[in-house]
PDB file of N, CA and C in Angstrom:
ATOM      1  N   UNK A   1      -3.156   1.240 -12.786  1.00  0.00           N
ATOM      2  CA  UNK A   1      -2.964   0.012 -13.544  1.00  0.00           C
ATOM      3  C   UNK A   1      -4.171  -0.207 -14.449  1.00  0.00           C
ATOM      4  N   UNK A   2      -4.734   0.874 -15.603  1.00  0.00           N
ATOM      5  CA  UNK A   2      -5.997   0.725 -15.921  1.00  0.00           C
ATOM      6  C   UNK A   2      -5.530  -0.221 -17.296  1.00  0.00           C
ATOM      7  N   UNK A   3      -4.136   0.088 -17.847  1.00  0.00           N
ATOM      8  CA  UNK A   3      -3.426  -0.755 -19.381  1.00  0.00           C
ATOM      9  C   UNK A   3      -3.180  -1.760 -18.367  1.00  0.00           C
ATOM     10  N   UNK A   4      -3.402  -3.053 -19.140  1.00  0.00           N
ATOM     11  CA  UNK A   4      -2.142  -4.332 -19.441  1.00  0.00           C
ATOM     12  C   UNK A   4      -0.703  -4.051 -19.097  1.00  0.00           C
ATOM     13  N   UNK A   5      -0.301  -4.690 -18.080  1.00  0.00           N
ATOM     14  CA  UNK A   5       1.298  -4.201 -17.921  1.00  0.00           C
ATOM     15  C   UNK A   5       1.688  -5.572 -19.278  1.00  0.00           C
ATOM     16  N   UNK A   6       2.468  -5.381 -20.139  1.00  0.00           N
ATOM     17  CA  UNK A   6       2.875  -6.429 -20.809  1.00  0.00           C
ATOM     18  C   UNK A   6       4.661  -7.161 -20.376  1.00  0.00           C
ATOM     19  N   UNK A   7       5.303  -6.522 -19.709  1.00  0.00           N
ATOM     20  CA  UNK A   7       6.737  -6.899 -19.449  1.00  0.00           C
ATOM     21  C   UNK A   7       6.970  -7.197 -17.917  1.00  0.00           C
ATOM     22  N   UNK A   8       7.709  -8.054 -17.433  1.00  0.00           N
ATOM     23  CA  UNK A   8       7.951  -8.203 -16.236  1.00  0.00           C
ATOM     24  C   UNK A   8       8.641  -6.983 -15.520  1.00  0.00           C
ATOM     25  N   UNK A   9       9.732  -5.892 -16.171  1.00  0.00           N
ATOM     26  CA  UNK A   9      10.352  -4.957 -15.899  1.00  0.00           C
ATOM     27  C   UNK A   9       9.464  -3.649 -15.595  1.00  0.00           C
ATOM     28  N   UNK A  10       8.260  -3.701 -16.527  1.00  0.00           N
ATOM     29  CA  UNK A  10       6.986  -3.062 -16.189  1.00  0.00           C
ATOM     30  C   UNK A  10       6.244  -3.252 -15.015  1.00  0.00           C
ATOM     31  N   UNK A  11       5.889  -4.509 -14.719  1.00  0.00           N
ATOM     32  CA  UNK A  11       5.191  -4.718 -13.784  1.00  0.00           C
ATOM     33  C   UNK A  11       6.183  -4.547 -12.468  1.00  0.00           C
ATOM     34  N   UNK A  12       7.534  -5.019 -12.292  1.00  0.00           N
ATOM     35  CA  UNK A  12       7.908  -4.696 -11.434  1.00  0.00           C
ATOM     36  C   UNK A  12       7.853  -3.211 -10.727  1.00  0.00           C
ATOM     37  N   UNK A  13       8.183  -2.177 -11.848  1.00  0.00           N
ATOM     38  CA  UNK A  13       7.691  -0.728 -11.151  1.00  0.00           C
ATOM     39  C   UNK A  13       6.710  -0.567 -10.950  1.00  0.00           C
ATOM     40  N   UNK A  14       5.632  -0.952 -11.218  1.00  0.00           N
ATOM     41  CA  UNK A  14       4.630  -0.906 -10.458  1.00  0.00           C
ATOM     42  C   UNK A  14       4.516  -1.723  -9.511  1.00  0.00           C
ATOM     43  N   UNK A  15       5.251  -2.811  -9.205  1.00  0.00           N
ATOM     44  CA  UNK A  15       4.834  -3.399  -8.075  1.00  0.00           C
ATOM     45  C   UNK A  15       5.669  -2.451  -6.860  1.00  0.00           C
ATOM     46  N   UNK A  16       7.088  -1.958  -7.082  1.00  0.00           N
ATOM     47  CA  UNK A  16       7.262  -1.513  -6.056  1.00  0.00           C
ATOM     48  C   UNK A  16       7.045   0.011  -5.768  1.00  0.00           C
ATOM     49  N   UNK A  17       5.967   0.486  -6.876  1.00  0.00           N
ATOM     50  CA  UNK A  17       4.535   1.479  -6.470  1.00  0.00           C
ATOM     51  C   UNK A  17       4.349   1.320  -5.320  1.00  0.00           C
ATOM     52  N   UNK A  18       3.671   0.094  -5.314  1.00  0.00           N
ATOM     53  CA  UNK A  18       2.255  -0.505  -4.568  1.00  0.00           C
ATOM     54  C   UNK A  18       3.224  -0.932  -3.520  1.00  0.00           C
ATOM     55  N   UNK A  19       4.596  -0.961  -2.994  1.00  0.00           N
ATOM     56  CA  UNK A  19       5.227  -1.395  -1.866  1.00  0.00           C
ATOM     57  C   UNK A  19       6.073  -0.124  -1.498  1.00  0.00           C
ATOM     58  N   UNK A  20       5.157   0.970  -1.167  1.00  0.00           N
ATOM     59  CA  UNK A  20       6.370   1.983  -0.794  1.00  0.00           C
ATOM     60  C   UNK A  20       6.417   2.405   0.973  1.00  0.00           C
ATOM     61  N   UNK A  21       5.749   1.798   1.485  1.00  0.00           N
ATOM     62  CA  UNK A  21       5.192   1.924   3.184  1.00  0.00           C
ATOM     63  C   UNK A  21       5.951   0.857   3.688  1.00  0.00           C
ATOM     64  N   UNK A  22       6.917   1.312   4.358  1.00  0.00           N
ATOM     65  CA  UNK A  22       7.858   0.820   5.444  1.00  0.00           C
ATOM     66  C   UNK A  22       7.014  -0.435   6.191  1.00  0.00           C
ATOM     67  N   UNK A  23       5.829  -0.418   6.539  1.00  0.00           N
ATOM     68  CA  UNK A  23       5.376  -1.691   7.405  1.00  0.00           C
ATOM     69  C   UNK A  23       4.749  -2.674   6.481  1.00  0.00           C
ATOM     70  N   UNK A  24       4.626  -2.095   5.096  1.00  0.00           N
ATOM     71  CA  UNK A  24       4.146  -3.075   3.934  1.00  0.00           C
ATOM     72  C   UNK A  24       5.002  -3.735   3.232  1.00  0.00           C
ATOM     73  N   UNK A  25       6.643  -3.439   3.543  1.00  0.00           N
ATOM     74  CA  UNK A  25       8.175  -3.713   3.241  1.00  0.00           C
ATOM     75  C   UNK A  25       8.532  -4.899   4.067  1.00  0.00           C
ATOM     76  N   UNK A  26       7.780  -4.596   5.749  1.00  0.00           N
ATOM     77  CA  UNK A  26       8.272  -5.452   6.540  1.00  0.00           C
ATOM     78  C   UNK A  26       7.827  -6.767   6.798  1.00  0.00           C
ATOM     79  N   UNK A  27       6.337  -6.414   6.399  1.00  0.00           N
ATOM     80  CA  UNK A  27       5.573  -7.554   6.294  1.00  0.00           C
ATOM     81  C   UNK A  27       5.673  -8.492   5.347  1.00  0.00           C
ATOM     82  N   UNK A  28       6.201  -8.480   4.317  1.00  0.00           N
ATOM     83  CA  UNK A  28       5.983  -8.564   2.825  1.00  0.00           C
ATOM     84  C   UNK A  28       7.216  -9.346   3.227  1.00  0.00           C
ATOM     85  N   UNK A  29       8.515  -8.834   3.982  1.00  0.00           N
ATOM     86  CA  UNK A  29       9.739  -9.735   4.143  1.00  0.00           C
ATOM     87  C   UNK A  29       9.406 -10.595   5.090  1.00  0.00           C
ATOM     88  N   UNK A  30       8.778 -10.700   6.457  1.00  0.00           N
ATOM     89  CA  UNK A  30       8.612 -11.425   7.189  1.00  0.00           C
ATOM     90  C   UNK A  30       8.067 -12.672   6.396  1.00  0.00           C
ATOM     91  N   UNK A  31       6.585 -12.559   5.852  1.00  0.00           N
ATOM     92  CA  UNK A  31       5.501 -13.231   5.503  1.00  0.00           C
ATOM     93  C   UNK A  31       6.529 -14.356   4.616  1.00  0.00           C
ATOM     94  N   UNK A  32       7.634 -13.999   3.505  1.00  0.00           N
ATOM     95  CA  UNK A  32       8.347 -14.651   2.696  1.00  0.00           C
ATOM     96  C   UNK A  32       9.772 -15.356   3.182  1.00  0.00           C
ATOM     97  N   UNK A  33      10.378 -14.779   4.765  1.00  0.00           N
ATOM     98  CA  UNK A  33      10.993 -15.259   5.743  1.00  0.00           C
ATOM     99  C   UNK A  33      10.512 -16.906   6.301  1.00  0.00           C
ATOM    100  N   UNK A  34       9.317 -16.352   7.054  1.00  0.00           N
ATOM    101  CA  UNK A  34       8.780 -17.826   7.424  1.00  0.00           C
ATOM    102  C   UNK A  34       8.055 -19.010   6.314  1.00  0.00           C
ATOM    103  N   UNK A  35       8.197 -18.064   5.214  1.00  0.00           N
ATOM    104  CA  UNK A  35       8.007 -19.941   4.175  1.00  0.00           C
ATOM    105  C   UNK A  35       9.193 -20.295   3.731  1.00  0.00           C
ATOM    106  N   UNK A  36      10.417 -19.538   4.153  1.00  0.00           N
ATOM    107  CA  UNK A  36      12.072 -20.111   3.832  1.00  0.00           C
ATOM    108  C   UNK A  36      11.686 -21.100   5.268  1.00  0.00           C
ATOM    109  N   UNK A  37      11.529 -20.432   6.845  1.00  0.00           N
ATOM    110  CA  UNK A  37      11.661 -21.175   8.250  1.00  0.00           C
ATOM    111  C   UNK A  37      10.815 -22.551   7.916  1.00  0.00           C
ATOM    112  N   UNK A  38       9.525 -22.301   6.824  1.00  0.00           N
ATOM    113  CA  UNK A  38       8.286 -23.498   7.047  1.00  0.00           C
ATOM    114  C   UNK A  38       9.359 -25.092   5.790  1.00  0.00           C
ATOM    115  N   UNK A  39       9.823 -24.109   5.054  1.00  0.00           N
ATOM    116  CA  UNK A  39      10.384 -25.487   3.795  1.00  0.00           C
ATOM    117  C   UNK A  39      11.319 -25.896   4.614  1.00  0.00           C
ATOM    118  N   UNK A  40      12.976 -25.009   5.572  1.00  0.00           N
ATOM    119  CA  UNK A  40      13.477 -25.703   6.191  1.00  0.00           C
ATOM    120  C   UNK A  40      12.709 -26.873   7.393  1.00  0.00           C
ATOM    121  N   UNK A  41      11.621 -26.524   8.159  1.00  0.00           N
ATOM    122  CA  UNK A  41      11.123 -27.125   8.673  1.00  0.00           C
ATOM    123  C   UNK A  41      11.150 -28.905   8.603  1.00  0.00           C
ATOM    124  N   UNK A  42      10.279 -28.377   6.882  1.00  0.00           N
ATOM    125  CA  UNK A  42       9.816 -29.573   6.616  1.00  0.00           C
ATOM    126  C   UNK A  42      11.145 -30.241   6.530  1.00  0.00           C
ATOM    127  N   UNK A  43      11.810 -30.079   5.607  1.00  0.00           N
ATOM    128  CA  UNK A  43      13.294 -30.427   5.066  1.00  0.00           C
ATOM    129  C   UNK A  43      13.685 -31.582   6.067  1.00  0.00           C
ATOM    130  N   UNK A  44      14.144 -30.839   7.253  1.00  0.00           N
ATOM    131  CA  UNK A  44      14.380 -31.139   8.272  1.00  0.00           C
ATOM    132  C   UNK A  44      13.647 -31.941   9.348  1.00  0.00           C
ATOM    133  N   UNK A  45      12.658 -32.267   9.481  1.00  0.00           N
ATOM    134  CA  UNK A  45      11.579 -32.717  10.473  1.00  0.00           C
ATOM    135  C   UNK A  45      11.054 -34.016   9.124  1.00  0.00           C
ATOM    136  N   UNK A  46      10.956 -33.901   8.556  1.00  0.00           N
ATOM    137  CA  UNK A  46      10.046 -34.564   7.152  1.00  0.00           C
ATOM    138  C   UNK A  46       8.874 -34.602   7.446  1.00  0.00           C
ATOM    139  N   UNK A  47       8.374 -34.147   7.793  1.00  0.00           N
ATOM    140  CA  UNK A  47       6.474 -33.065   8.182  1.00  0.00           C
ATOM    141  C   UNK A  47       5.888 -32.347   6.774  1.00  0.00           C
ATOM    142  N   UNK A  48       5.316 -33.544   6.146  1.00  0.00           N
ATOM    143  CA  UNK A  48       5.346 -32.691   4.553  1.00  0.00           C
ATOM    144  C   UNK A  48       4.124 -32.038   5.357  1.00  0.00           C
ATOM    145  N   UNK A  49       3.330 -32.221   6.182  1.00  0.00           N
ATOM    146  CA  UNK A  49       2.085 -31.898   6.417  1.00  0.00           C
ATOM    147  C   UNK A  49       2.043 -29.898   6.950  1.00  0.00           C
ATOM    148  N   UNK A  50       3.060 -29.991   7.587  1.00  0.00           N
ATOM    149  CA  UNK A  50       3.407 -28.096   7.650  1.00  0.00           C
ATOM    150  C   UNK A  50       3.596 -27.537   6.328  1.00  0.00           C
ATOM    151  N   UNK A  51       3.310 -28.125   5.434  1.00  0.00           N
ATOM    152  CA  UNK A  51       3.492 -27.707   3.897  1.00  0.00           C
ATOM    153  C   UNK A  51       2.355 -26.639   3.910  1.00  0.00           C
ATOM    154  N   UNK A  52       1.046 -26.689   4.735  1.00  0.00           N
ATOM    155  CA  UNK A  52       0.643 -25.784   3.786  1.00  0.00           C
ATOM    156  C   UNK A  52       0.514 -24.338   4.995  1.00  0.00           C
ATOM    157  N   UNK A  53       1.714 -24.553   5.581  1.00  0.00           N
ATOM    158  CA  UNK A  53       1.802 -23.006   6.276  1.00  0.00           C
ATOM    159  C   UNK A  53       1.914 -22.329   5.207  1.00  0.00           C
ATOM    160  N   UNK A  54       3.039 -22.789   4.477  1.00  0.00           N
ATOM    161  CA  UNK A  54       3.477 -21.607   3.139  1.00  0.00           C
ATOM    162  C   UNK A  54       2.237 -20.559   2.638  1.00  0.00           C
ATOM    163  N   UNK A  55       1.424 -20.973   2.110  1.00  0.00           N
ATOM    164  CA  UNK A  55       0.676 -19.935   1.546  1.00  0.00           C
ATOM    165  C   UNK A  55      -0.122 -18.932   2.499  1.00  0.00           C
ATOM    166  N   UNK A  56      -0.080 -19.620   3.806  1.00  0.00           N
ATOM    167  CA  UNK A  56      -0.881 -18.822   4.977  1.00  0.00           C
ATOM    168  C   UNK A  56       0.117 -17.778   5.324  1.00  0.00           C
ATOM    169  N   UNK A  57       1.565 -18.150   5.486  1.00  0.00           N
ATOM    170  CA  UNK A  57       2.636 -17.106   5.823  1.00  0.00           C
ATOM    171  C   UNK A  57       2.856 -16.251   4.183  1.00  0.00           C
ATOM    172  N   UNK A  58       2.961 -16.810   3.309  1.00  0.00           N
ATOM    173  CA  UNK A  58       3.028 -15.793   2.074  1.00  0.00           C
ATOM    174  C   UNK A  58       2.431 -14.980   1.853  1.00  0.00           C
ATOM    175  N   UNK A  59       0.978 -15.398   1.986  1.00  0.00           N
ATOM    176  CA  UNK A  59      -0.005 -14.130   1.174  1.00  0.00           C
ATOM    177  C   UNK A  59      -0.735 -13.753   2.256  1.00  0.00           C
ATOM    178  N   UNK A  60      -0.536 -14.210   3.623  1.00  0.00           N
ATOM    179  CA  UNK A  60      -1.525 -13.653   4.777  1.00  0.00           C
ATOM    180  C   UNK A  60      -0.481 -12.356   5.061  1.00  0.00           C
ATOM    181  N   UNK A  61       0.451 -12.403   5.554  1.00  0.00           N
ATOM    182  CA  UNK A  61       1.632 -10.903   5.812  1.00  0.00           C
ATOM    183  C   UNK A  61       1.022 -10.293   5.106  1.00  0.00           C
ATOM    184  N   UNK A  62       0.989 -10.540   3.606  1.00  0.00           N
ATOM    185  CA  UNK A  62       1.259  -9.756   2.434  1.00  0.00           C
ATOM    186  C   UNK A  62      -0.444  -8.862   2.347  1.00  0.00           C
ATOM    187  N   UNK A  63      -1.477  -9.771   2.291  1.00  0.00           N
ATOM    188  CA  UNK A  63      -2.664  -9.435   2.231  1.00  0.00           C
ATOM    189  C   UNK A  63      -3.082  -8.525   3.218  1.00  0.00           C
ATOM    190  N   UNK A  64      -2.524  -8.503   3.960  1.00  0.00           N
ATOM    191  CA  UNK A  64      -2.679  -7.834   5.684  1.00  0.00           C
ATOM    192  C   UNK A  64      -2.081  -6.660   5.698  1.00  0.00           C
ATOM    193  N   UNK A  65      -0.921  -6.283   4.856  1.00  0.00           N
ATOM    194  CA  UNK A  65       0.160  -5.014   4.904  1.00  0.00           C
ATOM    195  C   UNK A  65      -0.736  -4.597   3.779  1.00  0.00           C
ATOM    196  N   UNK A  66      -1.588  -5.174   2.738  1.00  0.00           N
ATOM    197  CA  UNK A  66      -2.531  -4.344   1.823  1.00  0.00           C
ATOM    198  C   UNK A  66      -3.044  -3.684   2.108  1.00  0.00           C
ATOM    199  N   UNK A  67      -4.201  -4.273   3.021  1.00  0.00           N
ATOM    200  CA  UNK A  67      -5.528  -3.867   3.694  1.00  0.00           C
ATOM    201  C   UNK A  67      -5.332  -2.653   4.309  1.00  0.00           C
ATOM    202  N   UNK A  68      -4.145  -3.007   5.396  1.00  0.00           N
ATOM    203  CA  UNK A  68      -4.085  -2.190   6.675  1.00  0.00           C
ATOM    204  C   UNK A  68      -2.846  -1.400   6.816  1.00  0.00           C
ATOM    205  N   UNK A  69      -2.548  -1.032   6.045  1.00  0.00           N
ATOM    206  CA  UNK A  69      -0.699  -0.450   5.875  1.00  0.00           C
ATOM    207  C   UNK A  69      -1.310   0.181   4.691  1.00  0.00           C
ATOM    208  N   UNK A  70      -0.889  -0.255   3.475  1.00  0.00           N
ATOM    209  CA  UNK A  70      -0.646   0.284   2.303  1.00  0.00           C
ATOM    210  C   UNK A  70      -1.989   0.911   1.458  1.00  0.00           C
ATOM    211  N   UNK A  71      -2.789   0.139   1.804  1.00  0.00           N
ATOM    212  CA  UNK A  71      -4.429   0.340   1.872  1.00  0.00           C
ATOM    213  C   UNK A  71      -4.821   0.081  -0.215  1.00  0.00           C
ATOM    214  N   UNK A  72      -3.749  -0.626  -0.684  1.00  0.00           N
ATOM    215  CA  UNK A  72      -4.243  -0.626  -1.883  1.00  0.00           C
ATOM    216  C   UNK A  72      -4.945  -2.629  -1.957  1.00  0.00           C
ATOM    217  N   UNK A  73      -4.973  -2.685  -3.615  1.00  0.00           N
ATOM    218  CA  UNK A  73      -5.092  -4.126  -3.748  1.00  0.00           C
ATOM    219  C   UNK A  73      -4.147  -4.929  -4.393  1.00  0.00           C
ATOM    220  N   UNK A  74      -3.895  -6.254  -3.615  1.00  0.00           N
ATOM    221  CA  UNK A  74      -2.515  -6.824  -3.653  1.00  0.00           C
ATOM    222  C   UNK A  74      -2.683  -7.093  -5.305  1.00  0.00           C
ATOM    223  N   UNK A  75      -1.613  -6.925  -6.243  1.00  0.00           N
ATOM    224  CA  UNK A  75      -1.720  -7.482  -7.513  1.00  0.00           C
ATOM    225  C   UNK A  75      -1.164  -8.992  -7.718  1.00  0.00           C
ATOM    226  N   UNK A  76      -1.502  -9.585  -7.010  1.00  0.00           N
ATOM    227  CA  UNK A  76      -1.925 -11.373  -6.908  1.00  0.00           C
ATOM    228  C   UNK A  76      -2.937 -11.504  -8.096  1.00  0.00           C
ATOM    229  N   UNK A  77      -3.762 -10.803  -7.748  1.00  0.00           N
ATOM    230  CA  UNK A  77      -4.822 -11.220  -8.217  1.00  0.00           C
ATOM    231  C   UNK A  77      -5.137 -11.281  -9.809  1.00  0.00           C
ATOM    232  N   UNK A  78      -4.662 -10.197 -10.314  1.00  0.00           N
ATOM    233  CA  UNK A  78      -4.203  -9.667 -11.865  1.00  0.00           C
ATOM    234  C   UNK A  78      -3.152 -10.211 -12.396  1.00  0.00           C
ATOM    235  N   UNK A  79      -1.849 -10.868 -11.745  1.00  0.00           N
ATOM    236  CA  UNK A  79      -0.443 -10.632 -12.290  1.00  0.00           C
ATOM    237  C   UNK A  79      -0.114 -11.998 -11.048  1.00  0.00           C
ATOM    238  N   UNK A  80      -0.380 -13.145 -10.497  1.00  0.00           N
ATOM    239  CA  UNK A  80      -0.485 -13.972 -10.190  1.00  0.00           C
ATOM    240  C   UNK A  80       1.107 -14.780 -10.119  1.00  0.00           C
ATOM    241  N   UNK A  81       1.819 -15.226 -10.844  1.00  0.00           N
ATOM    242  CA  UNK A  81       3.255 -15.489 -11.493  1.00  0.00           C
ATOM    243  C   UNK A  81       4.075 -14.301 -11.113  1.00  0.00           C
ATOM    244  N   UNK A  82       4.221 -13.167 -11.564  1.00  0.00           N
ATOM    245  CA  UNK A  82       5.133 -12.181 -11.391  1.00  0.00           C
ATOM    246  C   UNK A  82       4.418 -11.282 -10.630  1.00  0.00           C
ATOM    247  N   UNK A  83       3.720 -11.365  -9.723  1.00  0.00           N
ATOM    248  CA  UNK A  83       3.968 -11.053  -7.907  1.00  0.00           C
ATOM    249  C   UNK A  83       4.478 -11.344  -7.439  1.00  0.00           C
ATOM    250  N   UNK A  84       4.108 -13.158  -7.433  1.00  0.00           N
ATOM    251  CA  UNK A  84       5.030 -14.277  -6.432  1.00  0.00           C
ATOM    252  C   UNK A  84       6.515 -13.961  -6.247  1.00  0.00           C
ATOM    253  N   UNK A  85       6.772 -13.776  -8.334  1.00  0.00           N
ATOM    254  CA  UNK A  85       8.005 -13.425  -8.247  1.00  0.00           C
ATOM    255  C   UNK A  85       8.730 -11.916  -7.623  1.00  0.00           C
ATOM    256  N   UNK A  86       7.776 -11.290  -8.111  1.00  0.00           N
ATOM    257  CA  UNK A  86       8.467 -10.574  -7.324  1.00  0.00           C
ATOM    258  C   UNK A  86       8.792  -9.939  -5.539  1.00  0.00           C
ATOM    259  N   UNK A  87       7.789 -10.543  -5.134  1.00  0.00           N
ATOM    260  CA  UNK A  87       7.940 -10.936  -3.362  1.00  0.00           C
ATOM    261  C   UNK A  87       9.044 -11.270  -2.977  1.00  0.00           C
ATOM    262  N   UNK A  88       9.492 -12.184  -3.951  1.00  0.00           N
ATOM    263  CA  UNK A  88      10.921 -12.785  -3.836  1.00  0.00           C
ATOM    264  C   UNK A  88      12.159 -12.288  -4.333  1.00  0.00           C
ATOM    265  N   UNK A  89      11.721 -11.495  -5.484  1.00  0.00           N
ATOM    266  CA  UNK A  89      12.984 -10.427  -5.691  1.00  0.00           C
ATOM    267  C   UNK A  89      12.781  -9.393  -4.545  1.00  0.00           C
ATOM    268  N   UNK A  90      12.179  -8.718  -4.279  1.00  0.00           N
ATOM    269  CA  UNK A  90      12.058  -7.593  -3.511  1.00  0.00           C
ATOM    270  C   UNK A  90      12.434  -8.251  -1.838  1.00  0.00           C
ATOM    271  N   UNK A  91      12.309  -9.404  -1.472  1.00  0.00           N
ATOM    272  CA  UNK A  91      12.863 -10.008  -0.134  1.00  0.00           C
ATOM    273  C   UNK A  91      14.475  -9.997  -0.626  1.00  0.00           C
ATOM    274  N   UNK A  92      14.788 -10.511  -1.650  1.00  0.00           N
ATOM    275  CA  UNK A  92      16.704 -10.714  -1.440  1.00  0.00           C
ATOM    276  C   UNK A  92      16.867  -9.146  -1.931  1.00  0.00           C
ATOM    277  N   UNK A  93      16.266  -8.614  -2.358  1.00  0.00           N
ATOM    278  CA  UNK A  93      17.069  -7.066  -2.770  1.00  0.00           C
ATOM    279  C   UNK A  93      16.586  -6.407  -1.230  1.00  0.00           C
ATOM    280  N   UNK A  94      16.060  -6.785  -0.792  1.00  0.00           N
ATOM    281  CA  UNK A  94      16.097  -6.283   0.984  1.00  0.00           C
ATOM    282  C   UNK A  94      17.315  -6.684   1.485  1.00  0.00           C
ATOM    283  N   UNK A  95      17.466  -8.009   1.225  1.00  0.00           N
ATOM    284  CA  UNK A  95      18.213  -8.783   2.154  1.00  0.00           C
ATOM    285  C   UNK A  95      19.564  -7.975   1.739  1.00  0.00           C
ATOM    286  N   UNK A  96      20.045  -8.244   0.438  1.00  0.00           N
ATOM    287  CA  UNK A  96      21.740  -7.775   0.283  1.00  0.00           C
ATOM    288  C   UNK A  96      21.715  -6.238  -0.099  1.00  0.00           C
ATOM    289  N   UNK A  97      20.598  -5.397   0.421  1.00  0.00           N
ATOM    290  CA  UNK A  97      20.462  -3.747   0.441  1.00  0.00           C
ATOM    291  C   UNK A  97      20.317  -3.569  -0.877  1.00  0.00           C
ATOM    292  N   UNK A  98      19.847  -3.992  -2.011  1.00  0.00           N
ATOM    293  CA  UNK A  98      19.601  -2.975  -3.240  1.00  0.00           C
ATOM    294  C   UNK A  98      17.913  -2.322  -3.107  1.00  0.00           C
ATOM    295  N   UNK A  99      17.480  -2.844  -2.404  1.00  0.00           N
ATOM    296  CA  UNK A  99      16.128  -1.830  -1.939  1.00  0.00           C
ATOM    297  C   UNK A  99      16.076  -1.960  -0.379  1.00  0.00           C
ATOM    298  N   UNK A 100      15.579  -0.494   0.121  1.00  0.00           N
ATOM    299  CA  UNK A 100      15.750  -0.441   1.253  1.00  0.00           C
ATOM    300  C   UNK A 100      14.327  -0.224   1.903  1.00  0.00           C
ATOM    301  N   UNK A 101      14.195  -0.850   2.912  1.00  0.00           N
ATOM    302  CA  UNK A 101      12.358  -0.806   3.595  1.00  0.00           C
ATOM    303  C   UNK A 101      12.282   0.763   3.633  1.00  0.00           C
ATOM    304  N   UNK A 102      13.221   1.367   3.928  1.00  0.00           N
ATOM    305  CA  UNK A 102      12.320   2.849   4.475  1.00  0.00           C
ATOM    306  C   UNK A 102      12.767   3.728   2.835  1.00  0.00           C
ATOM    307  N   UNK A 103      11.500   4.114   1.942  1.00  0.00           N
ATOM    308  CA  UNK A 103      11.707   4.235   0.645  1.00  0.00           C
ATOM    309  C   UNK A 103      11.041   6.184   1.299  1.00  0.00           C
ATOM    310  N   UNK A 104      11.133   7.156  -0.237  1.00  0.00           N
ATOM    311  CA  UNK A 104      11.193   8.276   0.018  1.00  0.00           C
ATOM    312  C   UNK A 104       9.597   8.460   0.771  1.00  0.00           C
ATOM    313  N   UNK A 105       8.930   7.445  -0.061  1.00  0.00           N
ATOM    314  CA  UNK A 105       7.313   7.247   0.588  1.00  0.00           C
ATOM    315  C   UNK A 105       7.036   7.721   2.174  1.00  0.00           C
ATOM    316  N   UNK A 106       6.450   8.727   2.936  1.00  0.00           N
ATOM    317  CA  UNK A 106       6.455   8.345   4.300  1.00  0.00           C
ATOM    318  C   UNK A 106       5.017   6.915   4.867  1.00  0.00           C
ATOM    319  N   UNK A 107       5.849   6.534   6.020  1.00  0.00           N
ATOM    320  CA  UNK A 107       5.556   4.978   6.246  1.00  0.00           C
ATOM    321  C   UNK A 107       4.174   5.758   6.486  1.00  0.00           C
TER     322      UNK A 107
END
């Protein structure tokens, strides 16, 4: 990633570069699982105060399958907006199978 990615369609292949390890797939869905479990929570309970699990379950999975799984650096940091987003594309294209956790990558 030494150029400017300039397009979201760009950055997405590279993001799912940087997500090709089966336990960096799983984490990455979990971590974005429990801030769907933390908003129903609130929803439901009216506990705005569990509000700020969200970012501890979002980017802690995620930061953690970096480090220690995938061993690169999360592109949060560079590309901030279309990470987020794509955490969230890459969780429902898990969910209804158009990407699958175990990729040609070995885990």
């Amino acid at each position: 990633m030494s150029e400017k990615i300039k397009t979201y369609k760009e950055f997405y292949e590279f993001y799912l570069d940087e997500h090709k390890k089966l336990g960096t797939r799983i984490f990455h869905f979990l971590g974005i699982l429990f801030v769907f479990f933390v908003i129903g929570f609130v929803i439901y309970t009216e506990k705005e105060r569990f509000l700020w699990y969200i970012p501890i379950f979002g980017y802690g999975f995620a930061w953690l399958s970096h480090i220690f799984i995938e061993r690169n650096k999360p592109a949060t940091f560079k590309y901030p907006l279309w990470s987020l987003m794509s955490d969230f594309k890459l969780f429902f294209e898990l969910l209804i199978g158009r990407q699958k956790f175990r990729t040609k990558e070995k885990a």
